[in-house]
C-alpha atoms as a PDB file:
ATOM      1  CA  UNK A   1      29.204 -96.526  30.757  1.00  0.00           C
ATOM      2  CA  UNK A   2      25.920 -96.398  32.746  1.00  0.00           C
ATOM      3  CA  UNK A   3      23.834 -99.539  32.486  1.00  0.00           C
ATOM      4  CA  UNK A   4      20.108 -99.648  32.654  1.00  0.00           C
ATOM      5  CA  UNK A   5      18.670-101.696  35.135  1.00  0.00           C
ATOM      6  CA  UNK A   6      15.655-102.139  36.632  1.00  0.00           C
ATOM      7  CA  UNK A   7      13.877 -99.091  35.629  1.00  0.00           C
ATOM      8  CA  UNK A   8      17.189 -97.114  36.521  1.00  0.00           C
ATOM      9  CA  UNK A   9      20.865 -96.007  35.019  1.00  0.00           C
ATOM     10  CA  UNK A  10      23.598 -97.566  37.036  1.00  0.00           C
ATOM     11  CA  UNK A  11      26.952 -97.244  37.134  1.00  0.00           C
ATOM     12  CA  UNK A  12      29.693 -97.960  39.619  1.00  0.00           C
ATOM     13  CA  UNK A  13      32.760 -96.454  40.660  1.00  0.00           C
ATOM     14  CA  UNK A  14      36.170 -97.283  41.681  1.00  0.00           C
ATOM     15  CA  UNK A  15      38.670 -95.548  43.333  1.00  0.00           C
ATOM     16  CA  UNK A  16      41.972 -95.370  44.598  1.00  0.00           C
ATOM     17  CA  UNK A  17      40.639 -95.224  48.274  1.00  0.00           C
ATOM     18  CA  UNK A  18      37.758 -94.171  51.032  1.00  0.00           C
ATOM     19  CA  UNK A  19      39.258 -90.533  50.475  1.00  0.00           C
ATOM     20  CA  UNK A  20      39.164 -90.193  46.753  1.00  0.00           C
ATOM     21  CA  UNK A  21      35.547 -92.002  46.576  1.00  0.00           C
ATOM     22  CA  UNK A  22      34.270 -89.798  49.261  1.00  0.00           C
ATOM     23  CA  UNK A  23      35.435 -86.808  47.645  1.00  0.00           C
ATOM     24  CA  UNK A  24      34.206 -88.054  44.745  1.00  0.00           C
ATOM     25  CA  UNK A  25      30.516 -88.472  46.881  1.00  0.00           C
ATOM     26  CA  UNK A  26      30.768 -85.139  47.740  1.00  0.00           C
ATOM     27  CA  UNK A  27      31.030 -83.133  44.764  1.00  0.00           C
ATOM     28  CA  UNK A  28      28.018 -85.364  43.154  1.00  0.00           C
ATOM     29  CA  UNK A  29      25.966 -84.322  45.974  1.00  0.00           C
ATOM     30  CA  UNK A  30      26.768 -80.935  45.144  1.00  0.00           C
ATOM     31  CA  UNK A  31      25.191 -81.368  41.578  1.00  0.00           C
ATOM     32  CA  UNK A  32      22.897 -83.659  43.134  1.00  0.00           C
ATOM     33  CA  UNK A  33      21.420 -80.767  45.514  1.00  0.00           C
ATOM     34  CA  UNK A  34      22.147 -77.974  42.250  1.00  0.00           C
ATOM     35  CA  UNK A  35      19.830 -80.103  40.248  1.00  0.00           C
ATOM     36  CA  UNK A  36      16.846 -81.139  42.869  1.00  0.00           C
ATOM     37  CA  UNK A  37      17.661 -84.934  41.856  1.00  0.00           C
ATOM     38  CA  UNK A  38      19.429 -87.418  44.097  1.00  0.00           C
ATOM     39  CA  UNK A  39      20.986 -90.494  44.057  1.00  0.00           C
ATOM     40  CA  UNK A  40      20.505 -93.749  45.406  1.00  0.00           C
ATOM     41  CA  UNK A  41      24.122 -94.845  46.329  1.00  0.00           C
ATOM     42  CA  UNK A  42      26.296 -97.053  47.927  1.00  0.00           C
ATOM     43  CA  UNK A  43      29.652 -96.488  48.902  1.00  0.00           C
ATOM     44  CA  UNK A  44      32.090 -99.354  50.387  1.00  0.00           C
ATOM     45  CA  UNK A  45      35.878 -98.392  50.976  1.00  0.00           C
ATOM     46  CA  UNK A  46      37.018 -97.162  47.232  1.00  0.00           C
ATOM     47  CA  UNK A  47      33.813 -98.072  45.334  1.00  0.00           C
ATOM     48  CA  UNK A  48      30.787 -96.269  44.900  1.00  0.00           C
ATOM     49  CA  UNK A  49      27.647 -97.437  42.876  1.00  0.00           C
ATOM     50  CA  UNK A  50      24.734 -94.690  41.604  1.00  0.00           C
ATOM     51  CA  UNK A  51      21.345 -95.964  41.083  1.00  0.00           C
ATOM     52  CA  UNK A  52      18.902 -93.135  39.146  1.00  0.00           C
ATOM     53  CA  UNK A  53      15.377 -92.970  38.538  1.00  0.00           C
ATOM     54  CA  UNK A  54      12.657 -90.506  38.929  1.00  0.00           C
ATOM     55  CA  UNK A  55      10.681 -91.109  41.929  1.00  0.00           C
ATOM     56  CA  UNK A  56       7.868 -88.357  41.086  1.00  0.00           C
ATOM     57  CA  UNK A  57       7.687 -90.070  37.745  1.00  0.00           C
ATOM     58  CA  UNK A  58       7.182 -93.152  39.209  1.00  0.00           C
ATOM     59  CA  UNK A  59      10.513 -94.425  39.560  1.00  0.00           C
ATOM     60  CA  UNK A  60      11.361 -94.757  35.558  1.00  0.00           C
ATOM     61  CA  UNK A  61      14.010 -93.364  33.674  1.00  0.00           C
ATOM     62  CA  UNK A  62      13.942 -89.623  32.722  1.00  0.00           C
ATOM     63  CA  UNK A  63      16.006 -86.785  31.243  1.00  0.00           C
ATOM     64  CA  UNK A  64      16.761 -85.624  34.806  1.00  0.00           C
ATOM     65  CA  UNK A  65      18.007 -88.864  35.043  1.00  0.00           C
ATOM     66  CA  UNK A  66      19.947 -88.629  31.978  1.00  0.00           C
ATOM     67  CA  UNK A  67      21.678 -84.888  32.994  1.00  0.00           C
ATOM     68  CA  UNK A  68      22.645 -86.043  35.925  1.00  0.00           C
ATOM     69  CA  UNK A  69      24.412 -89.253  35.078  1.00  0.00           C
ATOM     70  CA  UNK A  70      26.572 -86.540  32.206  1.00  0.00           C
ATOM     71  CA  UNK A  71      26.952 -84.095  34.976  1.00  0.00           C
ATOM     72  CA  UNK A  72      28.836 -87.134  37.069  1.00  0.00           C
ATOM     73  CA  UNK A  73      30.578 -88.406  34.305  1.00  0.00           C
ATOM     74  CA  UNK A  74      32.089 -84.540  33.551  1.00  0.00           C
ATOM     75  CA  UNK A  75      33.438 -84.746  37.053  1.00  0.00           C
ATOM     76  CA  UNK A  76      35.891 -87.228  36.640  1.00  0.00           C
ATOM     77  CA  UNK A  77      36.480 -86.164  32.903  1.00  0.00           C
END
């Protein structure tokens, strides 16, 4: 479930290990790059954390926001 936090959505990750989270990094930044909207993350052996706002909305919550947290959440559905 992604929590909002400080003017974001956040939601972390765990994994089995550094493989499966950075595959897991990479097909995110795939949608990420499809979608012209980008994470802030963290990633630290099997966990990864994902921070969104909008930036050019003055770092708030928006629907991009929104579609991109469902379009990570269908990845590892």
């Amino acid at each position: 479930m992604w929590q909002e936090k400080n003017n974001a959505l956040y939601k972390k990750f765990a994994f089995a290990d550094f493989s499966e989270a950075f595959a897991f990094m990479t097909r995110v930044a795939l949608l990420a790059e499809k979608m012209n909207h980008h994470p802030l993350w963290t990633n630290v052996w099997n966990t990864v954390e994902i921070t969104l706002n909008t930036h050019d909305a003055g770092d708030i919550i928006t629907e991009k926001d929104h579609k991109l947290a469902n379009a990570i959440d269908k990845l590892l559905a």
